[in-house]
Every structure is written in structure tokens, then in C-alpha cells.
C-alpha atoms as a PDB file:
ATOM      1  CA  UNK A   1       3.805  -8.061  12.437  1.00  0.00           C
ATOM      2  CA  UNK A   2       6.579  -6.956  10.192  1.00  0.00           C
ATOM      3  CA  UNK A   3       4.606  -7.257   7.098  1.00  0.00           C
ATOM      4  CA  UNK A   4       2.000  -4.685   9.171  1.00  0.00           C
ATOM      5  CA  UNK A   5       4.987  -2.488   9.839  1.00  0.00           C
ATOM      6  CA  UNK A   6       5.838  -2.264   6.225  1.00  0.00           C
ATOM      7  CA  UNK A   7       2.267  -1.582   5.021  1.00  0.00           C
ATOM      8  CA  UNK A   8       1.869   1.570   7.656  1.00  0.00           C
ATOM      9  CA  UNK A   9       5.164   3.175   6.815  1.00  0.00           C
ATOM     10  CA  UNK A  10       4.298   3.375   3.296  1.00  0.00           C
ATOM     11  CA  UNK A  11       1.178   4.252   3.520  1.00  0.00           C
ATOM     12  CA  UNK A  12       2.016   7.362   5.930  1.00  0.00           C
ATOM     13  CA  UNK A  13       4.566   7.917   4.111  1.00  0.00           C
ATOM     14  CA  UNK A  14       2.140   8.183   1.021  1.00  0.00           C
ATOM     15  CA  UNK A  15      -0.204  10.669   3.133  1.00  0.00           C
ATOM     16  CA  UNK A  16       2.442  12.427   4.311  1.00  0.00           C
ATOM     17  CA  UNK A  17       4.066  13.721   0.877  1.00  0.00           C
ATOM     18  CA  UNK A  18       0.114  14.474  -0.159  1.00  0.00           C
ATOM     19  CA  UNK A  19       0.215  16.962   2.820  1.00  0.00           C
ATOM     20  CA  UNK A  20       3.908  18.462   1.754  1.00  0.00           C
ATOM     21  CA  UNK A  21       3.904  18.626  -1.624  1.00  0.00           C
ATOM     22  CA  UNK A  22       1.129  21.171  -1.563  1.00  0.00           C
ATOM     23  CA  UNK A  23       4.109  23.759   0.612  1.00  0.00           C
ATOM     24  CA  UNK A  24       7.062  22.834  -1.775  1.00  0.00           C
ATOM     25  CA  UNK A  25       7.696  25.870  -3.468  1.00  0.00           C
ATOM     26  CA  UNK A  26       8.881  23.733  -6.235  1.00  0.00           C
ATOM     27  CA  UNK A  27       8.131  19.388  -7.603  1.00  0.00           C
ATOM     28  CA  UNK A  28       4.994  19.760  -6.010  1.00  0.00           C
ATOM     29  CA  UNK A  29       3.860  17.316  -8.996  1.00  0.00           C
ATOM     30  CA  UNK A  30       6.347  14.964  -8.528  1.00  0.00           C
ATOM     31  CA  UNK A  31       6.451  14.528  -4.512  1.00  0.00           C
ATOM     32  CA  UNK A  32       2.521  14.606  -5.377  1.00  0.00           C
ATOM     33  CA  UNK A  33       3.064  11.677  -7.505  1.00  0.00           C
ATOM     34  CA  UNK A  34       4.986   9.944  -5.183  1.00  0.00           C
ATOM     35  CA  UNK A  35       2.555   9.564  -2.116  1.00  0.00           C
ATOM     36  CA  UNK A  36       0.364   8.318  -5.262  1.00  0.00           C
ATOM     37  CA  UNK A  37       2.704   5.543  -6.166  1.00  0.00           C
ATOM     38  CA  UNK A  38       3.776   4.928  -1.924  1.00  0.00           C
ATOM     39  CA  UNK A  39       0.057   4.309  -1.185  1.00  0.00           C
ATOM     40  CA  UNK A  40      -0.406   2.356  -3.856  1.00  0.00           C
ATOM     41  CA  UNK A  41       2.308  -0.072  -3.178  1.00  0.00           C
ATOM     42  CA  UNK A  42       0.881   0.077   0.510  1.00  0.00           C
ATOM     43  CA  UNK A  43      -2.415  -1.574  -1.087  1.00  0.00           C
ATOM     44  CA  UNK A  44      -0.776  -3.901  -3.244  1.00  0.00           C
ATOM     45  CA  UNK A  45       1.761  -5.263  -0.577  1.00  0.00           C
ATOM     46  CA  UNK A  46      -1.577  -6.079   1.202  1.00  0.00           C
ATOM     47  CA  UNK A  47      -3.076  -7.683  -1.336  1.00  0.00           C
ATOM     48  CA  UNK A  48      -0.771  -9.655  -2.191  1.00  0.00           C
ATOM     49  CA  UNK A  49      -0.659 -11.433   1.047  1.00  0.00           C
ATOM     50  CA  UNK A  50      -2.541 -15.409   0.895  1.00  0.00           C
ATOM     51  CA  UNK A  51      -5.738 -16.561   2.815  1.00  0.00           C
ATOM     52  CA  UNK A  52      -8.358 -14.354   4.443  1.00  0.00           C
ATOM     53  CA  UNK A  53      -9.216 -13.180   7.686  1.00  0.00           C
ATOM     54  CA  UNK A  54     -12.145 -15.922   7.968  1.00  0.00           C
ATOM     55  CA  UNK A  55      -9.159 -18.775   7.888  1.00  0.00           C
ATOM     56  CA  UNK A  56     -11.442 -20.661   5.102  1.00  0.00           C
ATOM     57  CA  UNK A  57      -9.327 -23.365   3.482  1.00  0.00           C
ATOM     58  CA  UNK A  58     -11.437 -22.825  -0.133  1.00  0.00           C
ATOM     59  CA  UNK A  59      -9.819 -19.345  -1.008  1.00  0.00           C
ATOM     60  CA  UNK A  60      -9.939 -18.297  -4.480  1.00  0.00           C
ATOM     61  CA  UNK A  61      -6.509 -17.468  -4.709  1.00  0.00           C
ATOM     62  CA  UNK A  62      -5.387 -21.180  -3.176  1.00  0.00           C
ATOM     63  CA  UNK A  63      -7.761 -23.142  -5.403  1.00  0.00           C
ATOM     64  CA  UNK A  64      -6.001 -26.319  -6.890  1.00  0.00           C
ATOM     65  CA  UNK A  65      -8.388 -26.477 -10.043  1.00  0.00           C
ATOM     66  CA  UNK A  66      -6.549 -23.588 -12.375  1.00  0.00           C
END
């Protein structure tokens, strides 16, 4: 649950400086920039997360054979 927590915070937080930077009279670029890097780090902290949702115990990323 927490880990679900942490994904949608940054990623509406990401979405959310898209839709301000674009009124900022000023840094638009760079609070631009950061929804870009927010929303990636949103994907990548769910990535990084083991197994699947179809519970299989022959993931690729669990394989004992690298």
C-alpha cells in the first residue's frame, strides 16, 4: 500500500507541475523539467518492484541461471 502511495504522489505531482509551469511567468522550463523527471521516477519506482501480477514463480528478473 505504501509503495502505491509513493508511486501516485509522484506521479501527480509530475502532472501537476506539467499543468503549472505553462502559468509561471518565469522557470517555466525548469518546473517543466521537473514533472519530467517526477513521472519518471514514478515509472521507475514501479518497475523496480519484483514478481508480476500473475504470481508465476519463473520471472525473468528472479531467474537463478545468470
Amino acid at each position: 500500500m505504501v509503495d502505491f502511495i509513493v508511486f501516485m504522489v509522484l506521479f501527480l505531482g509530475g502532472f501537476y507541475l506539467f499543468g503549472i509551469s505553462w502559468s509561471l511567468p518565469t522557470a517555466q522550463g525548469v518546473v517543466f523539467s521537473a514533472g519530467i523527471v517526477l513521472v519518471s521516477l514514478a515509472l521507475a519506482y514501479v518497475m523496480r518492484q519484483r514478481g508480476s501480477a500473475t504470481r508465476r514463480t519463473d520471472n525473468w528478473n528472479q531467474r537463478g541461471d545468470k
